[in-house]
C-alpha atoms as a PDB file:
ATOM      1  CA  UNK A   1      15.746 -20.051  -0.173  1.00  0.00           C
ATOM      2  CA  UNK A   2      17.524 -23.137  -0.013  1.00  0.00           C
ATOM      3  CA  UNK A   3      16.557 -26.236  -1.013  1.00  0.00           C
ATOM      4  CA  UNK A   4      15.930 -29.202   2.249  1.00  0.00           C
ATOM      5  CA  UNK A   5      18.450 -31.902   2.540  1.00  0.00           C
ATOM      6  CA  UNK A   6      18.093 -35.003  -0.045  1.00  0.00           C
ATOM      7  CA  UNK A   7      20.149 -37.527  -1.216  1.00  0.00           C
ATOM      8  CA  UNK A   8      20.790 -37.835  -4.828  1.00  0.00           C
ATOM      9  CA  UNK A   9      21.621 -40.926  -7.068  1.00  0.00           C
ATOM     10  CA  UNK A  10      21.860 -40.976 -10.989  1.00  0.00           C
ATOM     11  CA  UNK A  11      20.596 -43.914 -12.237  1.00  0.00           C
ATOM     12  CA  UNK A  12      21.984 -45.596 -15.287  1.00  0.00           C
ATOM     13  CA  UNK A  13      18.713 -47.524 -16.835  1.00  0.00           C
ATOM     14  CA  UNK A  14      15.333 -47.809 -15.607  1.00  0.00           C
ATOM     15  CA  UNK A  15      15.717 -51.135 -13.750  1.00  0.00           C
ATOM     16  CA  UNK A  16      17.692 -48.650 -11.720  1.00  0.00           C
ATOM     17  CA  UNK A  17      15.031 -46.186 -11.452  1.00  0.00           C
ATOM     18  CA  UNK A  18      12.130 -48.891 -10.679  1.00  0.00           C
ATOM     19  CA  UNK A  19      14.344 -50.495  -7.586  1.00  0.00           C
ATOM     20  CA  UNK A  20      14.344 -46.629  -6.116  1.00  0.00           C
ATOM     21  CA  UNK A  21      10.757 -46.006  -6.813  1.00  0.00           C
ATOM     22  CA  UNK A  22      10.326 -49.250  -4.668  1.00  0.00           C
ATOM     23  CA  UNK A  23      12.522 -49.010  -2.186  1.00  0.00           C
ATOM     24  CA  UNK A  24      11.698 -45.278  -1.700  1.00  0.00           C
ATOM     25  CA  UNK A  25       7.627 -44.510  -2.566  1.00  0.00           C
ATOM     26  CA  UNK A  26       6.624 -41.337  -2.433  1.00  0.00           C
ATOM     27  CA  UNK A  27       9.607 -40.310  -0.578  1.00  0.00           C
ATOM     28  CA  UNK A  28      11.818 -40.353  -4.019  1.00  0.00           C
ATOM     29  CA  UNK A  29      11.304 -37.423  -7.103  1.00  0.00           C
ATOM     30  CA  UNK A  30      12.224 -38.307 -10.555  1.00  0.00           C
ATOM     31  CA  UNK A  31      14.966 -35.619 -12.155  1.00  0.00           C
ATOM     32  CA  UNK A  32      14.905 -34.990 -15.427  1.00  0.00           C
ATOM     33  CA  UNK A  33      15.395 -31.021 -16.844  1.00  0.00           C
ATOM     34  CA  UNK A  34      14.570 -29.979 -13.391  1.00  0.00           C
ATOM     35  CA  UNK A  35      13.108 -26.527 -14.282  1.00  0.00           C
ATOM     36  CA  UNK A  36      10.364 -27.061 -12.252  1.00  0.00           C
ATOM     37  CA  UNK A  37      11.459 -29.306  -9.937  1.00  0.00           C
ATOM     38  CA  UNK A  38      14.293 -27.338  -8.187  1.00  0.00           C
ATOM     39  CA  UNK A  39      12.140 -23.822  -8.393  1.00  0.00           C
ATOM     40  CA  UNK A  40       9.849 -26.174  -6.373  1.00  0.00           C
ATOM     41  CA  UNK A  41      12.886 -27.586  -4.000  1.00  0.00           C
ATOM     42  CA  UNK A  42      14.137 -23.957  -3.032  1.00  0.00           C
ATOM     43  CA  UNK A  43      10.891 -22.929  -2.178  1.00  0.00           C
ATOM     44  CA  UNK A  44      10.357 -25.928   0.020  1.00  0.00           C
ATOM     45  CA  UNK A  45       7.234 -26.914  -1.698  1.00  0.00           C
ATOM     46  CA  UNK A  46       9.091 -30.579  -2.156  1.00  0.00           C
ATOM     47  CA  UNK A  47      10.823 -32.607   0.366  1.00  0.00           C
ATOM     48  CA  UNK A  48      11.772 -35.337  -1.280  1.00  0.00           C
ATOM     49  CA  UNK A  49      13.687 -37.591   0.471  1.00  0.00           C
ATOM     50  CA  UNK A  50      15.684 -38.503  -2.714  1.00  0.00           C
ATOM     51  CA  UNK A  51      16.067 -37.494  -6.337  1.00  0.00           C
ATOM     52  CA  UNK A  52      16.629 -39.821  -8.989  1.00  0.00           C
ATOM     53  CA  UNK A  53      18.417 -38.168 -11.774  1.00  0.00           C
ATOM     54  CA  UNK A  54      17.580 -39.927 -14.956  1.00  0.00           C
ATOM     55  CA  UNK A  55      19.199 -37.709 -17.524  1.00  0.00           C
ATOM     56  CA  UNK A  56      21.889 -40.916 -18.513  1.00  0.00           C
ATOM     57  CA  UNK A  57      19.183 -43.179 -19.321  1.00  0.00           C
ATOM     58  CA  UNK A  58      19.415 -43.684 -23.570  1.00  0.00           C
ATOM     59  CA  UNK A  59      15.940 -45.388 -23.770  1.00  0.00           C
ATOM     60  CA  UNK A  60      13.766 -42.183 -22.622  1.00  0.00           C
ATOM     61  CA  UNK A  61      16.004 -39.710 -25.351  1.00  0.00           C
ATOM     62  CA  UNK A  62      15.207 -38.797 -28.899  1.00  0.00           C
ATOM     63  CA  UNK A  63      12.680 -38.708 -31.633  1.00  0.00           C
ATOM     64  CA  UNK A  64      11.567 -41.646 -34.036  1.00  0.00           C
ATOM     65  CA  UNK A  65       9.169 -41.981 -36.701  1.00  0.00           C
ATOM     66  CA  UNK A  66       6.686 -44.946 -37.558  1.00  0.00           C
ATOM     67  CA  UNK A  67       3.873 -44.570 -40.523  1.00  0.00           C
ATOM     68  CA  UNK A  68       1.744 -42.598 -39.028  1.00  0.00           C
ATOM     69  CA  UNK A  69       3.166 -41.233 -36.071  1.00  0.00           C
ATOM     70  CA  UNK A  70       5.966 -39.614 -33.842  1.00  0.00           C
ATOM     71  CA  UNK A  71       7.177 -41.099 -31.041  1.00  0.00           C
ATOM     72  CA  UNK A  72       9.327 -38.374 -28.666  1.00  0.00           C
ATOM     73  CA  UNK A  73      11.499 -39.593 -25.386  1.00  0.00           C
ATOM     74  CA  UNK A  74      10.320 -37.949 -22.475  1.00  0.00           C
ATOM     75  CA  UNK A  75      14.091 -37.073 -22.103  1.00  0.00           C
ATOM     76  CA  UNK A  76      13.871 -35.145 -25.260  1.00  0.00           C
ATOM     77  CA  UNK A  77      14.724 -31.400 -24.378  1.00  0.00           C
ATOM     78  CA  UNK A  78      12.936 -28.372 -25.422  1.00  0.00           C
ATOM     79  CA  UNK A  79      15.715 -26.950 -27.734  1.00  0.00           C
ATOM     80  CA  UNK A  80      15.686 -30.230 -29.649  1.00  0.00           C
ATOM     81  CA  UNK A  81      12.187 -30.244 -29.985  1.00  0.00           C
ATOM     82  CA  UNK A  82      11.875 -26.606 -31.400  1.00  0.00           C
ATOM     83  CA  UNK A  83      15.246 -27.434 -33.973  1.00  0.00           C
ATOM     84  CA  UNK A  84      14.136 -30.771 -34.837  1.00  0.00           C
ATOM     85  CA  UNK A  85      12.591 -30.783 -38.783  1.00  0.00           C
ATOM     86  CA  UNK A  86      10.806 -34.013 -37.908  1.00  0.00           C
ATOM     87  CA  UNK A  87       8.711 -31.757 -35.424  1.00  0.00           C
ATOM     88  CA  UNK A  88       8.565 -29.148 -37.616  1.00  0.00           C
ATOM     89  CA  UNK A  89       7.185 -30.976 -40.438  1.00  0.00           C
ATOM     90  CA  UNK A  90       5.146 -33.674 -38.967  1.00  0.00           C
ATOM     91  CA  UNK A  91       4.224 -32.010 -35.214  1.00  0.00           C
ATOM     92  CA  UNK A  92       3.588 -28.384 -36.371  1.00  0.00           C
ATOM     93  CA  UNK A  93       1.191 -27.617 -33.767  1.00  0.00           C
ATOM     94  CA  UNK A  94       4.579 -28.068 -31.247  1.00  0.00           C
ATOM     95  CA  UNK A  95       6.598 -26.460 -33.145  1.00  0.00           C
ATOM     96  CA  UNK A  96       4.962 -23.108 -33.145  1.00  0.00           C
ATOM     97  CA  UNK A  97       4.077 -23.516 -29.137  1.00  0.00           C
ATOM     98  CA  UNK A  98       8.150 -24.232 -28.685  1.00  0.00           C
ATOM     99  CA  UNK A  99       9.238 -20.632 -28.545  1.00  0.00           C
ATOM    100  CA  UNK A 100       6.715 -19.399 -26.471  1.00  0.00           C
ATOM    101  CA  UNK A 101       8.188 -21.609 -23.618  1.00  0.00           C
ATOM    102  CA  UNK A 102       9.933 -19.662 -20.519  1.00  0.00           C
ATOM    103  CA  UNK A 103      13.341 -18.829 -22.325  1.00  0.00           C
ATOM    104  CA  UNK A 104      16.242 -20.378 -24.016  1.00  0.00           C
ATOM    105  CA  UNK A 105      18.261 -20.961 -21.226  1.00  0.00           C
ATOM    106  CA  UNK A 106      15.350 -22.899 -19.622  1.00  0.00           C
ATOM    107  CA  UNK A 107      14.885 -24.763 -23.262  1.00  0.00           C
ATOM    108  CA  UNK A 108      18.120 -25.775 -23.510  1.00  0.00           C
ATOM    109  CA  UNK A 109      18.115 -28.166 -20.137  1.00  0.00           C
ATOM    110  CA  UNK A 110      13.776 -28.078 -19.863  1.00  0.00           C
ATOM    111  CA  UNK A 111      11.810 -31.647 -21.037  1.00  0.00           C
ATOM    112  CA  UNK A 112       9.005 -32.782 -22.732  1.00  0.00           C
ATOM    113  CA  UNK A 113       8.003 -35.416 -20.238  1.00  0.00           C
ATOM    114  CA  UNK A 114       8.998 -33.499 -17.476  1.00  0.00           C
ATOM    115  CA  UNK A 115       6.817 -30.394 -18.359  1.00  0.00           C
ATOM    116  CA  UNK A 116       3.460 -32.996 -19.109  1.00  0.00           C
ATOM    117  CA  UNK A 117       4.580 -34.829 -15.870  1.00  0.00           C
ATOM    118  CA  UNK A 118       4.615 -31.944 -13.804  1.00  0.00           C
ATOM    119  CA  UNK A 119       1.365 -30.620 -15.394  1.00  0.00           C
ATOM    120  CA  UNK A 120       0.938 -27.126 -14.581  1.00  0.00           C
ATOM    121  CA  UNK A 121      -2.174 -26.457 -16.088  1.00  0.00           C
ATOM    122  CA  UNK A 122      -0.834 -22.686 -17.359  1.00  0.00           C
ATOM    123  CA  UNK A 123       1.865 -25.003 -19.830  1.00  0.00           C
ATOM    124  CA  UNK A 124       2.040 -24.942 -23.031  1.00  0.00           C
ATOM    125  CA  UNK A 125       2.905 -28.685 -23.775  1.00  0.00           C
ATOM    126  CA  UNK A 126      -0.609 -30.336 -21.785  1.00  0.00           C
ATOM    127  CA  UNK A 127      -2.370 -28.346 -24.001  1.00  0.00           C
ATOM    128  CA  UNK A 128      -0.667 -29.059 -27.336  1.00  0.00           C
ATOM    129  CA  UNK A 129      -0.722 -32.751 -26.483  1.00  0.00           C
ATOM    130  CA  UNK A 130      -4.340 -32.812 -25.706  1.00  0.00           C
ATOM    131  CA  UNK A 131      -5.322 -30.803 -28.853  1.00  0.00           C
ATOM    132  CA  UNK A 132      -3.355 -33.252 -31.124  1.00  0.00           C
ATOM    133  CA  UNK A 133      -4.491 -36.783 -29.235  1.00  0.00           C
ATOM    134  CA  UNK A 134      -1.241 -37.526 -28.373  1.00  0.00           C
ATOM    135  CA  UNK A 135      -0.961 -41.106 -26.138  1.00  0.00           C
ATOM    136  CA  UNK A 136       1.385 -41.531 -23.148  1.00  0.00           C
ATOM    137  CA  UNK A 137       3.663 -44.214 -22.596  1.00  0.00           C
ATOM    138  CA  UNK A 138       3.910 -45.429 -19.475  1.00  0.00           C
ATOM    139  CA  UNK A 139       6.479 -47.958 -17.906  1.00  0.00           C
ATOM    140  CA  UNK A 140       7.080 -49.872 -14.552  1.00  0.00           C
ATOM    141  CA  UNK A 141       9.187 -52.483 -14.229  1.00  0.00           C
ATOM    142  CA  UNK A 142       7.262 -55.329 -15.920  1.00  0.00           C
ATOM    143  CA  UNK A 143       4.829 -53.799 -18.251  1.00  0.00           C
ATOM    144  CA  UNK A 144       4.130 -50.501 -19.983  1.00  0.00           C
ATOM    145  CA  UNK A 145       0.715 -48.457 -20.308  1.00  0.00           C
ATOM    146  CA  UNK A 146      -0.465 -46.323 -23.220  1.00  0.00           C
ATOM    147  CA  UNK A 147      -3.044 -43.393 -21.829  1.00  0.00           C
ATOM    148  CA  UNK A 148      -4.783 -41.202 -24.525  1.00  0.00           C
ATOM    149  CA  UNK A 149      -3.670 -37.327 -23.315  1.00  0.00           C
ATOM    150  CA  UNK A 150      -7.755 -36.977 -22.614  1.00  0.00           C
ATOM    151  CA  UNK A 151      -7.235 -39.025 -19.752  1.00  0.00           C
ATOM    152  CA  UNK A 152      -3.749 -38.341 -18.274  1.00  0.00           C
ATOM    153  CA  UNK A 153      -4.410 -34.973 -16.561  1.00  0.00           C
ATOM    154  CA  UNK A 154      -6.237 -35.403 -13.929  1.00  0.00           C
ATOM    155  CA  UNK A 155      -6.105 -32.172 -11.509  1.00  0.00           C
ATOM    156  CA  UNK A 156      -3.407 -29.420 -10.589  1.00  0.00           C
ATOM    157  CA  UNK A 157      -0.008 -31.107 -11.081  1.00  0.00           C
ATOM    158  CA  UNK A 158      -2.275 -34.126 -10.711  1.00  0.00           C
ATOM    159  CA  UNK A 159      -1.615 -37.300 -13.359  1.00  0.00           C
ATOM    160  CA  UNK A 160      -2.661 -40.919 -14.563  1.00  0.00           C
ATOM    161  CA  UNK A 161       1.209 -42.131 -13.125  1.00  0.00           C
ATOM    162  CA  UNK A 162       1.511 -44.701 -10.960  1.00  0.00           C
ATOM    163  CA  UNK A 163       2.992 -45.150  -8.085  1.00  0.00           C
ATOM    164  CA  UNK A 164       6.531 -47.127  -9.308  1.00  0.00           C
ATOM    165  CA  UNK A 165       5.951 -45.569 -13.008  1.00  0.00           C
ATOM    166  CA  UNK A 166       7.984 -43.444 -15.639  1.00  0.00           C
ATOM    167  CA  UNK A 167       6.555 -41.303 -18.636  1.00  0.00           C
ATOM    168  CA  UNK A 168       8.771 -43.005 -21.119  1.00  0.00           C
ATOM    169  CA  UNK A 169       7.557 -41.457 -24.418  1.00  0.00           C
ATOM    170  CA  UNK A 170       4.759 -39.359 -25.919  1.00  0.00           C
ATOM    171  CA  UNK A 171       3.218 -40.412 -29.562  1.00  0.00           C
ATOM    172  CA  UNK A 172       2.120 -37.910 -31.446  1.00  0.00           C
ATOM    173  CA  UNK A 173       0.003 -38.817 -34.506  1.00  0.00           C
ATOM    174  CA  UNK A 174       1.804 -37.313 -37.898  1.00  0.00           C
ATOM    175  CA  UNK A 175       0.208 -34.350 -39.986  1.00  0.00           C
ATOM    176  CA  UNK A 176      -0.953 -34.571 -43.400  1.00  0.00           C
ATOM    177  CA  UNK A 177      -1.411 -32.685 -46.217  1.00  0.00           C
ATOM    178  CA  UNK A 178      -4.233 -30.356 -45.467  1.00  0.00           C
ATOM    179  CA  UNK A 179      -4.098 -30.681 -41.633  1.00  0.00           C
ATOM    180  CA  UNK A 180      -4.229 -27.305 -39.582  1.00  0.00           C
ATOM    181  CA  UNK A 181      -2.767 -26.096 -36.788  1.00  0.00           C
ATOM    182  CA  UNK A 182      -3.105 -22.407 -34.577  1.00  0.00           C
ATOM    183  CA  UNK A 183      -1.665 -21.828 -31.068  1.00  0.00           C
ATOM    184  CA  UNK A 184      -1.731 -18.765 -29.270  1.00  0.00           C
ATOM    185  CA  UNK A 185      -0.687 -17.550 -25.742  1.00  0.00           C
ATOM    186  CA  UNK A 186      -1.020 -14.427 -24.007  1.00  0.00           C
ATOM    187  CA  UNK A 187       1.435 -13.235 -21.177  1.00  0.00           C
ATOM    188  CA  UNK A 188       2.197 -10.013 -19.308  1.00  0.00           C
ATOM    189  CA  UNK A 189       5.997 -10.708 -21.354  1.00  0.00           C
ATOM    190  CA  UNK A 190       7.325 -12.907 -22.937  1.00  0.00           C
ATOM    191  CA  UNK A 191       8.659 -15.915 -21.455  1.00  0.00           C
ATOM    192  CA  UNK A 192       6.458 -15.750 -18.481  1.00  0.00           C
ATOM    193  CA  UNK A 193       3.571 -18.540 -18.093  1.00  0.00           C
ATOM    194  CA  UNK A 194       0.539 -17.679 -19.950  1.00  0.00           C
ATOM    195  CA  UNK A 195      -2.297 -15.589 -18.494  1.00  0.00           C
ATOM    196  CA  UNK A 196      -4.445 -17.777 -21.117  1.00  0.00           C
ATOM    197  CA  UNK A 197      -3.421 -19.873 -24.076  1.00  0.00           C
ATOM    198  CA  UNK A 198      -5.111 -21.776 -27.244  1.00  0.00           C
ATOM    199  CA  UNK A 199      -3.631 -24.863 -28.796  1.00  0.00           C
ATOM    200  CA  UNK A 200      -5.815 -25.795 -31.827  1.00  0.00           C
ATOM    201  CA  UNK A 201      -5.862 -28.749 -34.251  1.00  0.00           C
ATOM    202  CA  UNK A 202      -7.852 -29.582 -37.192  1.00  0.00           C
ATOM    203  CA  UNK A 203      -6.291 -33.306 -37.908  1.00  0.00           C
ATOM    204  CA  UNK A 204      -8.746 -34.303 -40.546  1.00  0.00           C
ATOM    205  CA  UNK A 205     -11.921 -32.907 -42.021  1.00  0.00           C
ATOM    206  CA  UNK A 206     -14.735 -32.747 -39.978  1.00  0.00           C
ATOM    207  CA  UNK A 207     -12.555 -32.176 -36.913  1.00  0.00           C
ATOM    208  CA  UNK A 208     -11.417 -29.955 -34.672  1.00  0.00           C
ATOM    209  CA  UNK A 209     -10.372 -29.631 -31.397  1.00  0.00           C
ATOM    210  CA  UNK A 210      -9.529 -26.440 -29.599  1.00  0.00           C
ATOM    211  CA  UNK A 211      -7.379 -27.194 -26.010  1.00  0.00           C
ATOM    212  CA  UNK A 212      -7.174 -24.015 -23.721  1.00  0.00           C
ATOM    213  CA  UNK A 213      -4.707 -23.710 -20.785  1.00  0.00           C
ATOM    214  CA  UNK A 214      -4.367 -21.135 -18.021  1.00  0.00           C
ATOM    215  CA  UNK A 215      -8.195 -21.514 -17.590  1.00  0.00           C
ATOM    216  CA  UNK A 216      -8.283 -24.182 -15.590  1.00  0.00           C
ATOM    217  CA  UNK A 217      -6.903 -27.381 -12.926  1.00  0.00           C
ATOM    218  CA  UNK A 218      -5.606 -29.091 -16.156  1.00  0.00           C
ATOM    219  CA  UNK A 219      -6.283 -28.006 -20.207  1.00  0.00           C
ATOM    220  CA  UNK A 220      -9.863 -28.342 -21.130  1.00  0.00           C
ATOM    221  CA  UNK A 221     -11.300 -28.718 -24.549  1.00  0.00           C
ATOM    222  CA  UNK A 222     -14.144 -25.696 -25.769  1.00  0.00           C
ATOM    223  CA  UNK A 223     -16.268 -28.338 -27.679  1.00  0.00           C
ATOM    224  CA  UNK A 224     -18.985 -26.526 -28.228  1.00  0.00           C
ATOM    225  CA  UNK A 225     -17.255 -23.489 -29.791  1.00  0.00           C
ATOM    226  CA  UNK A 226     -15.389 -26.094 -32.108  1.00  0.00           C
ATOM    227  CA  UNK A 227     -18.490 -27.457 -33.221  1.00  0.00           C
ATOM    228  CA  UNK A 228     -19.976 -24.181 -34.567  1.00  0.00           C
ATOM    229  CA  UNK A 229     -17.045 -23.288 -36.319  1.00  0.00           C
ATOM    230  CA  UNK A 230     -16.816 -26.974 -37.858  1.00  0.00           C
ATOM    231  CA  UNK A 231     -20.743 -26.178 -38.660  1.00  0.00           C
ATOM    232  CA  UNK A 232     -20.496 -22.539 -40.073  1.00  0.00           C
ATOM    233  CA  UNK A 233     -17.039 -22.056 -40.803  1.00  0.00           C
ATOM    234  CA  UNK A 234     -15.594 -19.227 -40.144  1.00  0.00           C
ATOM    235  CA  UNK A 235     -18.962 -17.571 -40.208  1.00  0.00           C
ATOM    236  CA  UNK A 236     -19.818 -19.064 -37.194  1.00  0.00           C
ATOM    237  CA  UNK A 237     -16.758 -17.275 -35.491  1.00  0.00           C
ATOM    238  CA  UNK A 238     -19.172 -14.840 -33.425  1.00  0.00           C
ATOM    239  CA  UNK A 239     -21.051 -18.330 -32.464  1.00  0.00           C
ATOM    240  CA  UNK A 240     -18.177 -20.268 -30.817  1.00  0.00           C
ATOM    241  CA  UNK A 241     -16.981 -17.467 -28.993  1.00  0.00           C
ATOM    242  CA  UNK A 242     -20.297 -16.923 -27.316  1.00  0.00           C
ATOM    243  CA  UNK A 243     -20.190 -20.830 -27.010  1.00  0.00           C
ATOM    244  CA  UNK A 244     -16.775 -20.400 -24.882  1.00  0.00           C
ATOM    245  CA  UNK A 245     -18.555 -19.027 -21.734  1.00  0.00           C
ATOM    246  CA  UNK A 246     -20.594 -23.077 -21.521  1.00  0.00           C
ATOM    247  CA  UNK A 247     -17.054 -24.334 -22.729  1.00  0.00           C
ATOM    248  CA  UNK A 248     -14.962 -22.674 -20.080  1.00  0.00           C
ATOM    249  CA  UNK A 249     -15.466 -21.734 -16.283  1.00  0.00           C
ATOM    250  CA  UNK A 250     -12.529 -19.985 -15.573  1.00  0.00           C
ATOM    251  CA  UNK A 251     -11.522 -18.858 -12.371  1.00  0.00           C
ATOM    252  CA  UNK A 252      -9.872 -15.895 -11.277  1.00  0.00           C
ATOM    253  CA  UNK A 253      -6.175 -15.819 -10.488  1.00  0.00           C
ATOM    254  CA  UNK A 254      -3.277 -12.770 -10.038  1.00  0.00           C
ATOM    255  CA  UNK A 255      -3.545 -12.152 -13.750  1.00  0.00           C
ATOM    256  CA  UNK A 256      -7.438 -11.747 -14.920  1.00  0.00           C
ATOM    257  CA  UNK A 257     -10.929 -12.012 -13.598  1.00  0.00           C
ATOM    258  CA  UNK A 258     -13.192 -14.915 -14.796  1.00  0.00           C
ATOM    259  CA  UNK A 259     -15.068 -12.298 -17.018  1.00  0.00           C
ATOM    260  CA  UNK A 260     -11.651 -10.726 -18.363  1.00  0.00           C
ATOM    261  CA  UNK A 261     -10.085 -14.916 -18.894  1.00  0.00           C
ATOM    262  CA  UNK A 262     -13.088 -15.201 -21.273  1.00  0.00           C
ATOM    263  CA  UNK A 263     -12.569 -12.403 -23.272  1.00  0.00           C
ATOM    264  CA  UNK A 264      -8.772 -13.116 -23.904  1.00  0.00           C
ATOM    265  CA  UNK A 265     -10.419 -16.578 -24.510  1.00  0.00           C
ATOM    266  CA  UNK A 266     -12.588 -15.189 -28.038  1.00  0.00           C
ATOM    267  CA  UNK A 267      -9.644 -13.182 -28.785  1.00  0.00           C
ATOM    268  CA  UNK A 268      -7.332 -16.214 -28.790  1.00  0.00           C
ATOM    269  CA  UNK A 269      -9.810 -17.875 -30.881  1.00  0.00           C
ATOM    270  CA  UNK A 270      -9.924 -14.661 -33.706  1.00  0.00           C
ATOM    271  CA  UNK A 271      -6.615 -14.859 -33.866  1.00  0.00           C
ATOM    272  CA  UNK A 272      -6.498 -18.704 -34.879  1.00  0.00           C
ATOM    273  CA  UNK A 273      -8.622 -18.419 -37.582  1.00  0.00           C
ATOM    274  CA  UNK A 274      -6.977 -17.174 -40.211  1.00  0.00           C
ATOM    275  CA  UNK A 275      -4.764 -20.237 -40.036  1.00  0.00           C
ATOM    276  CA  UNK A 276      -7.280 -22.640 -39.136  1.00  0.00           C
ATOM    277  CA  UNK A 277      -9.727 -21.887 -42.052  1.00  0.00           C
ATOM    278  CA  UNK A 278      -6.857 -21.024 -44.813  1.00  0.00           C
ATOM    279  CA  UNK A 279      -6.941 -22.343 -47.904  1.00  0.00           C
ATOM    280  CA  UNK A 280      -5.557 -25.438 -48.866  1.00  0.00           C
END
């Protein structure tokens, strides 16, 4: 199919962008990598009356580092984020969830901010950011917003934004020595989105938090099953997979049953331990 009719203007800095969000509401879609926008556009799920491209703007691009943490433009493209030794190094957790992302060609022009934006809840990125606490930066014209990831998905492709707002950047707090990391994904091949996924984080002793996607209207945190296995260790492995059926409430969809959902759900889980639990 073919996309409706729109008009199209590519703004040159955000003052820019904020006049268009104003003049046009919810009538106007932000561009940015636009691998799920256009899918979206030639399916006539979206009708914008207007896109505004933002792909010139410098302020939303690139990677920085403070003390403690990593601050990524929501312009920042997949590829960059999956070469970047700064990720690699102080981000593992997105590092190793990177690759598993659609395929290169859709990495090469794909976006951070525009996949948590858009937030399909069967992404990989949602999930990654609400394993590791990650805060979103939010702008409008005359202030700027930081939301903890906890509270920024809200519902299928449902967010905190605002109306007249812009993800701007996503801070990601830095690894340490002794920090561990697991993600895992499961899809009928590779590329495709994830039947079920696991993004795991252990950021400091006595924590953990395990953040599944494809489960759910958004990713959703098993607490319980992290809480026996920050109790038992990896003895209590059999626990917190028994503990994922009061965690999770999957429901069914065109790939798996609740009941089958579940059961990839433990087997995600085996499969992170080893890395969670290794030695130091």
């Amino acid at each position: 199919m073919k996309a409706p009719p729109f008009g199209y203007v590519k703004a040159r800095e955000l003052g820019q962008v904020f006049d268009l969000l104003d003049q046009h509401g919810d009538d106007a879609k932000i561009l940015a990598g636009g691998q799920s926008l256009i899918p979206s556009l030639n399916l006539r799920l979206s009708r914008p009356a207007v896109l505004i491209d933002i792909n010139a703007i410098a302020d939303l691009q690139g990677i920085r580092e403070t003390a403690d943490s990593v601050i990524v433009g929501a312009l920042t493209r997949h590829v960059v984020l999956e070469t970047s030794p700064v990720i690699a190094r102080h981000v593992p957790l997105v590092a190793q969830a990177m690759p598993q992302i659609a395929h290169p060609a859709i990495r090469n022009r794909g976006t951070i901010g525009g996949s948590l934006a858009f937030a399909d809840p069967a992404a990989e990125l949602p999930a990654c950011a609400l394993a590791l606490e990650a805060t979103f930066i939010l702008r409008n014209r005359s202030d700027e917003r930081r939301v903890p990831a906890s509270g920024f998905f809200h519902g299928l492709f449902e967010t905190d934004l605002r109306p007249g707002e812009v993800l701007a950047a996503i801070e990601f707090p830095k690894a340490m020595a002794g920090h561990r990391f697991a993600f895992a994904e499961l899809a009928r091949r590779h590329g495709d989105y994830a039947m079920i996924g696991m993004a795991a984080a252990a950021p400091q002793p006595g924590t953990l938090r395990l953040a599944y996607f494809g489960v759910a209207d958004r990713p959703v945190l098993a607490s319980a099953a992290a809480a026996c296995l920050l109790r038992d260790g990896p003895q209590g492995l059999e626990a917190a997979c028994a503990a994922l059926a009061g965690d999770l409430s999957p429901s069914g969809d065109l790939n798996a049953g609740p009941q089958t959902k579940l059961h990839l759900a433990a087997v995600l889980l085996r499969r992170a331990i080893p890395s969670l639990f290794a030695p130091a």
